[in-house]
PDB file of N, CA and C in Angstrom:
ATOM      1  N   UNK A   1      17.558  -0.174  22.471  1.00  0.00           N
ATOM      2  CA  UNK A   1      17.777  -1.518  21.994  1.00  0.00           C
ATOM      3  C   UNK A   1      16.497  -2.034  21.350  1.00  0.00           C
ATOM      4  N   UNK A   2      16.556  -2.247  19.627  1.00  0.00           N
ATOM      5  CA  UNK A   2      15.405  -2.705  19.124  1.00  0.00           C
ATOM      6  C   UNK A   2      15.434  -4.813  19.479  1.00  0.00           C
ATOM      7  N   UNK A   3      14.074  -5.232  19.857  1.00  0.00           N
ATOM      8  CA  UNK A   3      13.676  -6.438  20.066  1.00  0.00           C
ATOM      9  C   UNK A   3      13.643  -7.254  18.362  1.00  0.00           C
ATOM     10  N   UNK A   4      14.479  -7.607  17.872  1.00  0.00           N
ATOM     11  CA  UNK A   4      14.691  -8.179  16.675  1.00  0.00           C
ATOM     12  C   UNK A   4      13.491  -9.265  16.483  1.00  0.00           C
ATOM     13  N   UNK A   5      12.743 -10.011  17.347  1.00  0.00           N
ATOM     14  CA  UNK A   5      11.593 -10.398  17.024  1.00  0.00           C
ATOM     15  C   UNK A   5       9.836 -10.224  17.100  1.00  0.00           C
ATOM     16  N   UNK A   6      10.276  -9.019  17.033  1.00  0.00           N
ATOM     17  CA  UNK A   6       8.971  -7.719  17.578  1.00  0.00           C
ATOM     18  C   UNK A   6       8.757  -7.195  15.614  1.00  0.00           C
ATOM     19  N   UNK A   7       7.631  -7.405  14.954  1.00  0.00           N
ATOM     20  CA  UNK A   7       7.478  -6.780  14.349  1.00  0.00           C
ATOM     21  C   UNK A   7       7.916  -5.458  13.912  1.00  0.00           C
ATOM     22  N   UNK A   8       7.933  -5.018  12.861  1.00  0.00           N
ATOM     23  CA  UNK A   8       7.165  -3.678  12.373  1.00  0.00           C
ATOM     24  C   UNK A   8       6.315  -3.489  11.730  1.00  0.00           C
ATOM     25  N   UNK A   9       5.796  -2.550  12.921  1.00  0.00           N
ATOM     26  CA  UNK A   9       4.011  -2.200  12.284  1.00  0.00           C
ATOM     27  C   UNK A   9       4.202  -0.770  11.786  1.00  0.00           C
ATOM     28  N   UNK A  10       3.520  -0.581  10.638  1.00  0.00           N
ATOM     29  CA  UNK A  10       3.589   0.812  10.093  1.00  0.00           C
ATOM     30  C   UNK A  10       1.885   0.757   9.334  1.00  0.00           C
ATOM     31  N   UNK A  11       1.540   1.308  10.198  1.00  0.00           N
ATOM     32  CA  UNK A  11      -0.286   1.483   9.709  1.00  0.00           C
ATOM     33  C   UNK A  11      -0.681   2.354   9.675  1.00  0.00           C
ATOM     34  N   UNK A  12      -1.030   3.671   8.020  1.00  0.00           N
ATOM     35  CA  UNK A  12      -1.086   4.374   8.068  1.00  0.00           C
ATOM     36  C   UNK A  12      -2.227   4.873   8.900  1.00  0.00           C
ATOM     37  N   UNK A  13      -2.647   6.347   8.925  1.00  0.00           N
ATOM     38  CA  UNK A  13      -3.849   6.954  10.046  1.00  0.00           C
ATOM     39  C   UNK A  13      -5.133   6.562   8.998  1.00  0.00           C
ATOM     40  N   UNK A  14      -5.333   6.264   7.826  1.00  0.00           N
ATOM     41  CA  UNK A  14      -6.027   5.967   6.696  1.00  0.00           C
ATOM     42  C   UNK A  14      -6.685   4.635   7.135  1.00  0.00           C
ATOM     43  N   UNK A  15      -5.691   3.976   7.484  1.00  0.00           N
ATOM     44  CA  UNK A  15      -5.844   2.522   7.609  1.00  0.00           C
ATOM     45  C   UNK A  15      -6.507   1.670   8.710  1.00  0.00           C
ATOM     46  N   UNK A  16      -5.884   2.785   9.892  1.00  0.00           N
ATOM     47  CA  UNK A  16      -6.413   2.536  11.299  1.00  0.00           C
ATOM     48  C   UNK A  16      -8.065   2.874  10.990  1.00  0.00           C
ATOM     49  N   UNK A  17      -8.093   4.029  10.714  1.00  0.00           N
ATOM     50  CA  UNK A  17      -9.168   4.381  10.787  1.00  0.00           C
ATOM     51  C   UNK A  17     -10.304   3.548   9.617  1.00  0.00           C
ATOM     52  N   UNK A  18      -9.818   3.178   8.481  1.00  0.00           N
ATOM     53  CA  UNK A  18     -10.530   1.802   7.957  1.00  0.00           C
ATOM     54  C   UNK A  18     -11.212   0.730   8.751  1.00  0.00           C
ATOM     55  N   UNK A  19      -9.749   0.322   9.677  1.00  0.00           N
ATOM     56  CA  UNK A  19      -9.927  -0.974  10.114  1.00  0.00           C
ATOM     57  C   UNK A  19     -10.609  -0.482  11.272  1.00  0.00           C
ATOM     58  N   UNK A  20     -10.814   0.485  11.913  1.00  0.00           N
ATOM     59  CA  UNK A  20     -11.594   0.828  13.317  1.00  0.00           C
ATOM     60  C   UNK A  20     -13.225   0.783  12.765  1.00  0.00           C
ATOM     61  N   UNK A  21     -13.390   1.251  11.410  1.00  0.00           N
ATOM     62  CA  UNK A  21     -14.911   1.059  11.057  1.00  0.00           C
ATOM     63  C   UNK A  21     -15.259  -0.238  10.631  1.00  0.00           C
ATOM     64  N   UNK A  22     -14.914  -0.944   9.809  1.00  0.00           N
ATOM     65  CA  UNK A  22     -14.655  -2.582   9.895  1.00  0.00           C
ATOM     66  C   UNK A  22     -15.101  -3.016  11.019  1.00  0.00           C
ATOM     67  N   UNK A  23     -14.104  -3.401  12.246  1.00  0.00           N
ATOM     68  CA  UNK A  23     -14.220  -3.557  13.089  1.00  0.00           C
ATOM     69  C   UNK A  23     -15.988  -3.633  14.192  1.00  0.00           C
ATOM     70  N   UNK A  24     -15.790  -2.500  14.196  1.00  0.00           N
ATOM     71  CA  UNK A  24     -17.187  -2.212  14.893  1.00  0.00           C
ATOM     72  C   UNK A  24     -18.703  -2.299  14.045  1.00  0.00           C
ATOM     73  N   UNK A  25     -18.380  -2.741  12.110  1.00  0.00           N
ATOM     74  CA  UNK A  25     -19.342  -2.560  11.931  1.00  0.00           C
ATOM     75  C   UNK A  25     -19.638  -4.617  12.002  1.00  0.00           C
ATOM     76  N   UNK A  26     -18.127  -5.073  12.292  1.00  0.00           N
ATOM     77  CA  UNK A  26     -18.622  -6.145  12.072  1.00  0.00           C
ATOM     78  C   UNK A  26     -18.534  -7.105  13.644  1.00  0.00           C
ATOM     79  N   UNK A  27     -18.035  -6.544  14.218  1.00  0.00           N
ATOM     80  CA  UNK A  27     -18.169  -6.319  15.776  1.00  0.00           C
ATOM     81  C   UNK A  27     -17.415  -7.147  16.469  1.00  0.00           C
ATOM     82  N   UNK A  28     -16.086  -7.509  15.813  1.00  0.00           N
ATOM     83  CA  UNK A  28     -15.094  -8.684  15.787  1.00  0.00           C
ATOM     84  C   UNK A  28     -13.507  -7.716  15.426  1.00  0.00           C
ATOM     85  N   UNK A  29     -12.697  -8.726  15.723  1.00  0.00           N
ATOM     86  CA  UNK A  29     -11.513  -8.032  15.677  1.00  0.00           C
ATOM     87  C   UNK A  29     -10.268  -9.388  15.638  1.00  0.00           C
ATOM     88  N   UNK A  30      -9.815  -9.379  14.663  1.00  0.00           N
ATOM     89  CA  UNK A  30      -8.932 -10.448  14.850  1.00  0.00           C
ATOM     90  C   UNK A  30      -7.903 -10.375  16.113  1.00  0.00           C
ATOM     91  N   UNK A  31      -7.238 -11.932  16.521  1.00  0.00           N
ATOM     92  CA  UNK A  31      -6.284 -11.767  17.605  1.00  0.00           C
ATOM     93  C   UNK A  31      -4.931 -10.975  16.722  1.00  0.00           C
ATOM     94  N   UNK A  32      -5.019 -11.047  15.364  1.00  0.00           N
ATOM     95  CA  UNK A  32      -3.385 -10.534  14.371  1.00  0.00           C
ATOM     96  C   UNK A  32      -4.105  -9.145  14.912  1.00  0.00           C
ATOM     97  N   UNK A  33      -4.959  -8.622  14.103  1.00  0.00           N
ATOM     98  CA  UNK A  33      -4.893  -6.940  14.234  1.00  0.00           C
ATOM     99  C   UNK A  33      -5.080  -6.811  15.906  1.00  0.00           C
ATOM    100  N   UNK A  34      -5.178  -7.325  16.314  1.00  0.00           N
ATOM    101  CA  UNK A  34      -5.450  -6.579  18.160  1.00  0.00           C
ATOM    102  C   UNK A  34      -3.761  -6.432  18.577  1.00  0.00           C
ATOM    103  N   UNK A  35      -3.032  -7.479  18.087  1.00  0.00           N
ATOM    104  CA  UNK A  35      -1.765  -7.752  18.538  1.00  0.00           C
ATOM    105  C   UNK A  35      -0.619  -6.011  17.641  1.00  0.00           C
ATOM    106  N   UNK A  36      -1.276  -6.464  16.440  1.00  0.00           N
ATOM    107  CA  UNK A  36      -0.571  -5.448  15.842  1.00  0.00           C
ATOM    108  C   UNK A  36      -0.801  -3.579  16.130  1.00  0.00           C
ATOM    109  N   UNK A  37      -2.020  -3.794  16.854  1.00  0.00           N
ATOM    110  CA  UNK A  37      -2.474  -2.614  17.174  1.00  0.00           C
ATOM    111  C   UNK A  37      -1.543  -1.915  18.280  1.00  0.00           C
ATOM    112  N   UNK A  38      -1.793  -3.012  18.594  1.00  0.00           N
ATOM    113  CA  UNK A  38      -0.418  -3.155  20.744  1.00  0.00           C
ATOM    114  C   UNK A  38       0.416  -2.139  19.796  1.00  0.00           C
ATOM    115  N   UNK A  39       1.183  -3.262  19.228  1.00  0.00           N
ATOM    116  CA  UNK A  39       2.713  -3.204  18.610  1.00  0.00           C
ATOM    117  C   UNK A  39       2.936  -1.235  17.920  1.00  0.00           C
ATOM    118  N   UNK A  40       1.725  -1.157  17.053  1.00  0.00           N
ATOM    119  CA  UNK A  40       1.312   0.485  16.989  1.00  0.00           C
ATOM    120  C   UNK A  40       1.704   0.956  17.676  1.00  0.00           C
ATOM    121  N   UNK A  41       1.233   1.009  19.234  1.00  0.00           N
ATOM    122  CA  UNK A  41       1.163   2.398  19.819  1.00  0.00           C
ATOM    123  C   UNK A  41       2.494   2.725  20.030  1.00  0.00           C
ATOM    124  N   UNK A  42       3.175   1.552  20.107  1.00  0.00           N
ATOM    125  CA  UNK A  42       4.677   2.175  20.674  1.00  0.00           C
ATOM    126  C   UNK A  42       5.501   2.956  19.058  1.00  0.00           C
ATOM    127  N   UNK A  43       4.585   3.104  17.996  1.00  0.00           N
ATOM    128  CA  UNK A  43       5.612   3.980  17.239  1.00  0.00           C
ATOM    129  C   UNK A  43       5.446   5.591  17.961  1.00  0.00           C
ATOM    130  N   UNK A  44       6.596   6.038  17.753  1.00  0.00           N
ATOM    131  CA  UNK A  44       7.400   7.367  18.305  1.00  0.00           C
ATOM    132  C   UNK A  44       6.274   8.089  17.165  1.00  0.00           C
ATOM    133  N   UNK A  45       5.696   7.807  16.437  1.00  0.00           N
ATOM    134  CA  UNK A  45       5.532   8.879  15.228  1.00  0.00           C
ATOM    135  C   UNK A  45       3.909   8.695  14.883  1.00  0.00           C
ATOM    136  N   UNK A  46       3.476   8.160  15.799  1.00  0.00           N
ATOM    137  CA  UNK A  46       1.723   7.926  15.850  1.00  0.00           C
ATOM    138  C   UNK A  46       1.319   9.312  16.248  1.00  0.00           C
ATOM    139  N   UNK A  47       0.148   9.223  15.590  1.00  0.00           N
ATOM    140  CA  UNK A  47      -0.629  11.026  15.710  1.00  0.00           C
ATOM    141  C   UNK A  47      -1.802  10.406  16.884  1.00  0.00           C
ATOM    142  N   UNK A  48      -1.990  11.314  17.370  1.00  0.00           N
ATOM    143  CA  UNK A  48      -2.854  11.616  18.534  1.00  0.00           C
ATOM    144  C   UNK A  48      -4.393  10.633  18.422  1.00  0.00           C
ATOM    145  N   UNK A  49      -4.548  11.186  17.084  1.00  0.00           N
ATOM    146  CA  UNK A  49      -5.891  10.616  16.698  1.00  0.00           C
ATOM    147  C   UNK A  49      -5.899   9.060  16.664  1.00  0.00           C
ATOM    148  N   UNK A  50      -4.726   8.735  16.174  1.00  0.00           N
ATOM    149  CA  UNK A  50      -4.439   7.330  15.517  1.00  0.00           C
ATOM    150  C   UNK A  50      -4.474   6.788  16.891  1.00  0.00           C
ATOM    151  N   UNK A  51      -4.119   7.003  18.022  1.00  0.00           N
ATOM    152  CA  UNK A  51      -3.686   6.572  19.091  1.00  0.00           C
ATOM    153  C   UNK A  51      -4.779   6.367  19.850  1.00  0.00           C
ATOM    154  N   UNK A  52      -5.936   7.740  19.748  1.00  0.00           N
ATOM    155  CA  UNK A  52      -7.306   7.221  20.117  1.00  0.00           C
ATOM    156  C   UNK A  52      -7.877   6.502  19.373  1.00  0.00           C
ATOM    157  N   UNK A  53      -7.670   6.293  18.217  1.00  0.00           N
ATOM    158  CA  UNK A  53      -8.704   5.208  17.574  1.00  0.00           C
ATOM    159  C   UNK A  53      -8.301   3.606  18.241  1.00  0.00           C
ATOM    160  N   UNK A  54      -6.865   3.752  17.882  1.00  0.00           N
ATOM    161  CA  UNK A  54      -6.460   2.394  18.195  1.00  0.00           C
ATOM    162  C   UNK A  54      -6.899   1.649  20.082  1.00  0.00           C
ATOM    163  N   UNK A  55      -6.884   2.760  20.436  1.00  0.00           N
ATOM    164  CA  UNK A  55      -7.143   3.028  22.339  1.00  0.00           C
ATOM    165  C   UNK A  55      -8.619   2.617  22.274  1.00  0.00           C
ATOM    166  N   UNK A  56      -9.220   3.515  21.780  1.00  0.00           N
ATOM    167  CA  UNK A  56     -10.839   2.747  21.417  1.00  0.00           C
ATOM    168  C   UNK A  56     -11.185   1.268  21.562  1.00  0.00           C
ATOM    169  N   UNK A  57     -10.883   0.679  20.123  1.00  0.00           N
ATOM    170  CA  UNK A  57     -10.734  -0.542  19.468  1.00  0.00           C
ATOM    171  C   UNK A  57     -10.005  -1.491  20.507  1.00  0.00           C
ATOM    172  N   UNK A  58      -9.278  -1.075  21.613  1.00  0.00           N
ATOM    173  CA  UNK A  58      -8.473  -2.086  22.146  1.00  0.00           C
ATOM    174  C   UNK A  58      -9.608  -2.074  23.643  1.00  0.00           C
ATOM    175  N   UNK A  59     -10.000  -0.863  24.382  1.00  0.00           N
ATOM    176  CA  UNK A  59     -10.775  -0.889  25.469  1.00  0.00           C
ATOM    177  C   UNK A  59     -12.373  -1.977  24.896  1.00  0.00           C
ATOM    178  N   UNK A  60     -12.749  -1.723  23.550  1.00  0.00           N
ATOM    179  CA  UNK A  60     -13.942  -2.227  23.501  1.00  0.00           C
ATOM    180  C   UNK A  60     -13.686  -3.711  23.198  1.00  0.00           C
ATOM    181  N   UNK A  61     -12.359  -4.008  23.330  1.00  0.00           N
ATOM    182  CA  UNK A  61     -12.006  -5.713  23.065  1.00  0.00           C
ATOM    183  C   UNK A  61     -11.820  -5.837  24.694  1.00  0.00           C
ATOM    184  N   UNK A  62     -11.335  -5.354  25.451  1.00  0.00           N
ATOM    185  CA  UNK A  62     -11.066  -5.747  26.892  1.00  0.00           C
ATOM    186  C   UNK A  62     -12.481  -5.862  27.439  1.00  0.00           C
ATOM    187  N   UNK A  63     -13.453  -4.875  27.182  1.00  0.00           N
ATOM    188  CA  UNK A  63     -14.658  -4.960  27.857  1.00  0.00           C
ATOM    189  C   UNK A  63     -15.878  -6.135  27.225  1.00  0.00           C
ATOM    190  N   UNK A  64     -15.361  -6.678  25.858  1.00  0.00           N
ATOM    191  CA  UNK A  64     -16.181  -7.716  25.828  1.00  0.00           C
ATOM    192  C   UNK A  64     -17.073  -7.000  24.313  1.00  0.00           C
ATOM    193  N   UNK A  65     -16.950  -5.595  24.040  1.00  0.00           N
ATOM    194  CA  UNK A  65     -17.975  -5.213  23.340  1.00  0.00           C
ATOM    195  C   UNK A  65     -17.666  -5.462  22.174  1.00  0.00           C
ATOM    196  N   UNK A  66     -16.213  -6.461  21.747  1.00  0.00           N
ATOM    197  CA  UNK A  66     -15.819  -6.880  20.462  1.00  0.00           C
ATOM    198  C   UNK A  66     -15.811  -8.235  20.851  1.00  0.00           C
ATOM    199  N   UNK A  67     -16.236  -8.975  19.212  1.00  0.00           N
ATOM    200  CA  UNK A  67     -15.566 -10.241  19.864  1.00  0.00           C
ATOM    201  C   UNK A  67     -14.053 -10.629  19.215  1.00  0.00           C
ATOM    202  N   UNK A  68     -12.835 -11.176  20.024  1.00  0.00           N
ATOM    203  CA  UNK A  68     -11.959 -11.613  19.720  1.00  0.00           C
ATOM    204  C   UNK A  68     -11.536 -12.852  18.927  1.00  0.00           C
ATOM    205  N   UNK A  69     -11.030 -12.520  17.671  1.00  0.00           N
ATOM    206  CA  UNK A  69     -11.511 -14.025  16.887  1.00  0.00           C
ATOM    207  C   UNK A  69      -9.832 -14.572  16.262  1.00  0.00           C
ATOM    208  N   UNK A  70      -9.637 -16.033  16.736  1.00  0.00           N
ATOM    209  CA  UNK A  70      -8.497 -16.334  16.279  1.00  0.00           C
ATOM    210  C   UNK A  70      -8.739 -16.913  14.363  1.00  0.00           C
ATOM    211  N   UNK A  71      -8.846 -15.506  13.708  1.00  0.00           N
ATOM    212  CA  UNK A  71      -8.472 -15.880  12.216  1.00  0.00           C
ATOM    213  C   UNK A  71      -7.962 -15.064  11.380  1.00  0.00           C
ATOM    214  N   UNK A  72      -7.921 -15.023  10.203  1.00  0.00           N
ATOM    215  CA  UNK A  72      -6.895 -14.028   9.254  1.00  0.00           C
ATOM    216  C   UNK A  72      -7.860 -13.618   8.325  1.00  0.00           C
TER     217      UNK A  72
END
């Protein structure tokens, strides 16, 4: 049963991996991409890598080593 108000996220492995260097070079992470990252992992069709990057990027927001920023 798909959740009809649940996004779709489709972010290529190109992209993740863009936004994972972004990210850390600027040491911030929006609350949209953290949310959409979530929403990622649950595709059936994410590659391994993509899954650690995104796993990365989400542990170094829980531990504080990003900062979380409400903007676009």
């Amino acid at each position: 049963m798909e959740n009809a108000n649940l996004p779709q996220v489709s972010l290529l492995e190109s992209s993740i991996a863009e936004l994972f260097t972004q990210v850390f070079q600027e040491g911030k992470i929006t609350l949209t991409a953290s949310y959409s990252l979530i929403a990622a992992l649950m595709n059936p069709s994410l590659s391994e890598a993509e899954e650690d990057l995104i796993n990365r990027l989400l542990y170094a927001a829980r531990r504080g080593r990003l900062k979380v920023v409400d903007e676009f």
